[in-house]
Protein backbone atom coordinates (compact mmCIF):
# COMPACT_ATOMS: atom_id res chain seq x y z
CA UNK A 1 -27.66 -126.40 85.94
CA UNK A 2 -27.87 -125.24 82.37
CA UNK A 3 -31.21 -123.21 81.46
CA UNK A 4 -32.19 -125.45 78.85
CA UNK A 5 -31.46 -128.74 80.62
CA UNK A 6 -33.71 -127.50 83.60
CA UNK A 7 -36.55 -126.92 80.82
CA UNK A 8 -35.98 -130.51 79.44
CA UNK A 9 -35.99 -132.14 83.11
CA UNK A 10 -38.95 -129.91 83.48
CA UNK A 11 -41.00 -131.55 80.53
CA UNK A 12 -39.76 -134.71 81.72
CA UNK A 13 -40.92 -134.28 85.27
CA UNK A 14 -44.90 -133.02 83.38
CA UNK A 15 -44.42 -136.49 81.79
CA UNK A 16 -43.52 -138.43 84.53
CA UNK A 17 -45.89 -136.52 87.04
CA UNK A 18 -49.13 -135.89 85.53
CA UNK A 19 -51.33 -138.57 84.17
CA UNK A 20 -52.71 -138.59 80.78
CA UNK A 21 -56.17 -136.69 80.25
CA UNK A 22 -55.27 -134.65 83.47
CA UNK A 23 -56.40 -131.38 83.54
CA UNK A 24 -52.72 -130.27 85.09
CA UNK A 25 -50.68 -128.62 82.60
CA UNK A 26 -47.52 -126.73 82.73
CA UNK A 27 -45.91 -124.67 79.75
CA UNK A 28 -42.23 -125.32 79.22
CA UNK A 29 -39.42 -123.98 76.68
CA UNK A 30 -38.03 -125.76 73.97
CA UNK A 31 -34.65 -126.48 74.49
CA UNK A 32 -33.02 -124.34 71.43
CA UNK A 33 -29.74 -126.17 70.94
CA UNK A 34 -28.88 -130.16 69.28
CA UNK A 35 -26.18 -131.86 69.10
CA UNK A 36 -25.23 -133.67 65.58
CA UNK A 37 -26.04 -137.08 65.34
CA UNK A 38 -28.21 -137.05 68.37
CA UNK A 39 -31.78 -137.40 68.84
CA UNK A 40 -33.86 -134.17 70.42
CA UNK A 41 -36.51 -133.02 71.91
CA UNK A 42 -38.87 -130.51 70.30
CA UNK A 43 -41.00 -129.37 72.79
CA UNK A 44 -44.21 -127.16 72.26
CA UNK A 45 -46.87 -127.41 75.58
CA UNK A 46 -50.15 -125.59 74.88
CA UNK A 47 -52.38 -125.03 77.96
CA UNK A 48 -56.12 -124.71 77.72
CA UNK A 49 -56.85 -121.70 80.01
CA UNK A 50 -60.82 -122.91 80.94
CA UNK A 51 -59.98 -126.85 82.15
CA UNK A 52 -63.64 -127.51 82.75
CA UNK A 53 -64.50 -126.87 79.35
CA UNK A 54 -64.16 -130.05 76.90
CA UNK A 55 -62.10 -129.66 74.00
CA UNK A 56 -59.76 -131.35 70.85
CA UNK A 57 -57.10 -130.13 68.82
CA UNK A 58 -54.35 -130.81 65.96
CA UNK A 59 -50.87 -130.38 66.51
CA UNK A 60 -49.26 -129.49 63.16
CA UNK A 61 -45.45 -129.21 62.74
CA UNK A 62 -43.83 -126.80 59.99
CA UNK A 63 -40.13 -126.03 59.46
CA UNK A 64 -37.83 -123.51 57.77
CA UNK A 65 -34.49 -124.26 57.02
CA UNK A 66 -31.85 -121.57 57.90
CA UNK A 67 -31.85 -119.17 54.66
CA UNK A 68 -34.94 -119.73 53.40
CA UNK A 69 -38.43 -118.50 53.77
CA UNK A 70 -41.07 -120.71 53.57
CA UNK A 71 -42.07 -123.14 56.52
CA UNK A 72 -42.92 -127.16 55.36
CA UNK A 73 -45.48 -129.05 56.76
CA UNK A 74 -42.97 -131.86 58.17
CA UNK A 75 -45.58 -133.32 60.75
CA UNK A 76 -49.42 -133.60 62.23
CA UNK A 77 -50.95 -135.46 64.98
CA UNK A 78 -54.59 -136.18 65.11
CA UNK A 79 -56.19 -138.77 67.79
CA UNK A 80 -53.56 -141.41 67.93
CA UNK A 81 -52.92 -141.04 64.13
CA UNK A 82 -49.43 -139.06 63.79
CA UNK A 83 -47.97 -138.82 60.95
CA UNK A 84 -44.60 -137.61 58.67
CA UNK A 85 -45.35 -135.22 56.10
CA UNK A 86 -41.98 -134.35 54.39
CA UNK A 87 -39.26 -136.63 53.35
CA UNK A 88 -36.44 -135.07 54.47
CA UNK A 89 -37.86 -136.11 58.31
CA UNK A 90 -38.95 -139.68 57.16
CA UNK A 91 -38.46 -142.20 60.08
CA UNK A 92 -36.72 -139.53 62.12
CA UNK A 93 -39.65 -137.85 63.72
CA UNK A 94 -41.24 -139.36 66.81
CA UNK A 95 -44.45 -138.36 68.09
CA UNK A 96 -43.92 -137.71 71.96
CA UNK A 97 -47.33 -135.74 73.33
CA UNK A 98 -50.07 -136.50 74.85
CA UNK A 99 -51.89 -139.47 73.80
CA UNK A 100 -54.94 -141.54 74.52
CA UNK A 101 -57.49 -138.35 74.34
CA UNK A 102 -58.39 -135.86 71.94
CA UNK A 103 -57.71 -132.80 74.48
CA UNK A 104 -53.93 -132.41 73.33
CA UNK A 105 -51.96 -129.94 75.44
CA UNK A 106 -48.69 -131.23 75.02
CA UNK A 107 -47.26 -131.39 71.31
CA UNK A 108 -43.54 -132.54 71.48
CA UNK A 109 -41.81 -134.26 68.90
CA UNK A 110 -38.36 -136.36 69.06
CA UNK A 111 -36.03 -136.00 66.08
CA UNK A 112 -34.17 -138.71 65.92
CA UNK A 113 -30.38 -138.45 64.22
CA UNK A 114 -30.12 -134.86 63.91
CA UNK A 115 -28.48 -133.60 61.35
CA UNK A 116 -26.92 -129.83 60.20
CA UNK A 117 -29.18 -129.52 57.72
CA UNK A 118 -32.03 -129.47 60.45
CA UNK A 119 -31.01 -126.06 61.67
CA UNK A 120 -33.78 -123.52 61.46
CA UNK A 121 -37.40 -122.53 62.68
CA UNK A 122 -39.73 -124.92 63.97
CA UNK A 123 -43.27 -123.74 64.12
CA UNK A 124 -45.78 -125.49 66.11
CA UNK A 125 -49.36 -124.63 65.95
CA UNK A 126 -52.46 -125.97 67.43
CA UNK A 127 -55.52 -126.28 66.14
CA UNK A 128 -58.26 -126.07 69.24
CA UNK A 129 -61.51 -126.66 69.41
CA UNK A 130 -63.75 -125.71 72.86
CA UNK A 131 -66.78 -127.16 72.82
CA UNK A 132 -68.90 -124.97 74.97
CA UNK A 133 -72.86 -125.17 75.79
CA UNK A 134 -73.67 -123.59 73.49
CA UNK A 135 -71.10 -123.26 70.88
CA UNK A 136 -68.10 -124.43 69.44
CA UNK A 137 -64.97 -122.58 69.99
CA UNK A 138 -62.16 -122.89 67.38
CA UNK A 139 -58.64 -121.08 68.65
CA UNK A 140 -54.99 -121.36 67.07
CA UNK A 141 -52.00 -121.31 68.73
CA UNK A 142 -48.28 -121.08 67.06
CA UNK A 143 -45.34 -121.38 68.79
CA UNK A 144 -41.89 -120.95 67.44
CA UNK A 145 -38.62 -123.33 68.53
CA UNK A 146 -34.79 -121.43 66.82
CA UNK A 147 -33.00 -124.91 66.74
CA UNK A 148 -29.28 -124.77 66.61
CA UNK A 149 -27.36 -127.70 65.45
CA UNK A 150 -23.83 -128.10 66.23
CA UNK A 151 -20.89 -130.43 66.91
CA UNK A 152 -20.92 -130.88 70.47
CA UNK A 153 -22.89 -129.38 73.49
CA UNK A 154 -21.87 -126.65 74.59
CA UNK A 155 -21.91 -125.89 78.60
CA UNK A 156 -24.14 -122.89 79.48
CA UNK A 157 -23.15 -119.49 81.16
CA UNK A 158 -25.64 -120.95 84.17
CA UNK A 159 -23.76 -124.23 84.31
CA UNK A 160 -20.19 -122.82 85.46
CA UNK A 161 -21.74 -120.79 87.78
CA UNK A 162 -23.62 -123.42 89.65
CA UNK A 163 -20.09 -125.28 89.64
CA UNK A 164 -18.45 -122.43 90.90
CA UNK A 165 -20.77 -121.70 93.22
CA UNK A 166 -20.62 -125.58 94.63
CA UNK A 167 -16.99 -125.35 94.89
CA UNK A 168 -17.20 -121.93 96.72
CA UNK A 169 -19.47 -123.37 98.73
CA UNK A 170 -17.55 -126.74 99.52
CA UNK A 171 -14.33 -124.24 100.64
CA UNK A 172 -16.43 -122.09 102.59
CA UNK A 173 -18.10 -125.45 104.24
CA UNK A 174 -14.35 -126.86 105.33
CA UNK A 175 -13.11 -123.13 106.29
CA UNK A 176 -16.27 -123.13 108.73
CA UNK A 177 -15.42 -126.60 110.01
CA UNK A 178 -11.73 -125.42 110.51
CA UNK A 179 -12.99 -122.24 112.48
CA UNK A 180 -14.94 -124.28 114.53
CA UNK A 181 -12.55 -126.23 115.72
CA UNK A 182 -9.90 -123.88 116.31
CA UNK A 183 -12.48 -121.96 118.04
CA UNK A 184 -13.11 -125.69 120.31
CA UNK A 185 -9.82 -126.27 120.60
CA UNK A 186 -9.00 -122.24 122.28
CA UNK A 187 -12.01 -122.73 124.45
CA UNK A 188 -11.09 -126.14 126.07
CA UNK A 189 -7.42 -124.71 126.06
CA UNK A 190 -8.75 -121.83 128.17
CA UNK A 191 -11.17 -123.74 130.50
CA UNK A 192 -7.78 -126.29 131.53
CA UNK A 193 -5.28 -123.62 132.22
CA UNK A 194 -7.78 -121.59 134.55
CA UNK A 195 -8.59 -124.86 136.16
CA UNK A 196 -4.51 -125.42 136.53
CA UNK A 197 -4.38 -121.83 138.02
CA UNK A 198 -7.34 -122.45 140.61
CA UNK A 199 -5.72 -125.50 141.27
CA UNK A 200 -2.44 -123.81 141.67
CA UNK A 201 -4.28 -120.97 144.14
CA UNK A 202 -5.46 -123.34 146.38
CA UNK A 203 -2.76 -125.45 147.19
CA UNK A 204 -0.79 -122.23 147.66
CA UNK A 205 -3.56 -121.48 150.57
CA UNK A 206 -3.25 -124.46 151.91
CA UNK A 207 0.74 -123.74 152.13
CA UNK A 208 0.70 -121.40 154.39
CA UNK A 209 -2.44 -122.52 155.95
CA UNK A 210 -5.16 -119.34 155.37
CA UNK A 211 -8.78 -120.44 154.87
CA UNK A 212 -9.31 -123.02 152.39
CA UNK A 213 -11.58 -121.10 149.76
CA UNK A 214 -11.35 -124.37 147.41
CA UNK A 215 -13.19 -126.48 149.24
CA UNK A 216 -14.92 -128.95 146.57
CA UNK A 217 -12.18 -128.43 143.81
CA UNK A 218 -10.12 -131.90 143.64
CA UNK A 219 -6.61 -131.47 142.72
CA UNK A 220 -4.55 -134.06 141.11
């Protein structure tokens, strides 16, 4: 399986696994590579590292296009209240976090309809606050997404090897089975024709009439 599909199925599976407000959290990856006309998942995941302590933050979006240097504000989410802050990403930008409580560890975004002029840096930075007994906290963390955009997907390095490796593993599967059975087959092959020589042995005794040693062994 591709590296950066298992880091999407892993966000998915956070998602899917782990209830809102839960103090559970997992870090994933950013996939780094879209596909033009698409939609895609930005992902940024922010852990606190004391759960016990109560806390809020701001997810703010930024992006630099590929040749320039200065990041745009393009997004921010605050409490339920996200919102588009640049044009260029009006009614393409999805908000796709965690929702329903001011302690925001997961900051994803879906573009929707990619496009090649979306190619670039994505920084994502959270705004914390820890409020502690005492004090309040305030912490930032950035984290940076290299998007590619390009005409169609690409399969991985990881990818063809996991085929290869099922196929190899398929053959070696069936050349087992085949051993197996060959080794059966000589085996029962071996067990009849020393039967069909005791067999022979003792009617031969009984021929010329020495003691019967195969008494017990029935004889077609």
């Amino acid at each position: 399986m591709p590296l950066g599909m298992i880091s999407f199925l892993a966000l998915c599976i956070f998602y899917i696994q782990v209830p809102q407000g839960q103090t559970a959290c997992a870090e994933v990856d950013s996939m780094t590579e879209a596909v033009a006309g698409k939609g895609f998942l930005l992902g940024c995941i922010s852990c606190k590292r004391r759960e016990e302590v109560p806390g809020s933050a701001i997810v703010d979006w930024y992006f630099k296009a590929a040749g320039t240097e200065e990041f745009i504000q393009i997004f921010q989410y605050e409490y339920n209240n996200p919102t588009i802050l640049h044009e260029d990403f009006e009614g393409r930008l999805e908000w796709q976090g965690t929702m329903g409580t001011k302690d925001v560890q997961t900051g994803a975004i879906f573009i929707h309809n990619v496009t090649y002029n979306d190619t670039g840096t994505y920084l994502c930075t959270f705004h914390r606050t820890l409020y502690l007994p005492l004090y309040e906290e305030h912490v930032e963390i950035n984290k940076e997404v290299e998007l590619t955009v390009v005409e169609k997907a690409n399969p991985e390095l990881t990818s063809v090897i996991s085929e290869i490796m099922m196929y190899v593993l398929i053959v070696v599967l069936q050349l087992w089975m085949i051993g197996v059975l060959i080794y059966c087959y000589r085996k029962i092959y071996a067990e009849n024709e020393a039967r069909e020589a005791r067999k022979a042995a003792c009617s031969q005794n009984k021929l010329v009439g020495s003691k019967d040693p195969c008494d017990g062994i029935y004889l077609e």
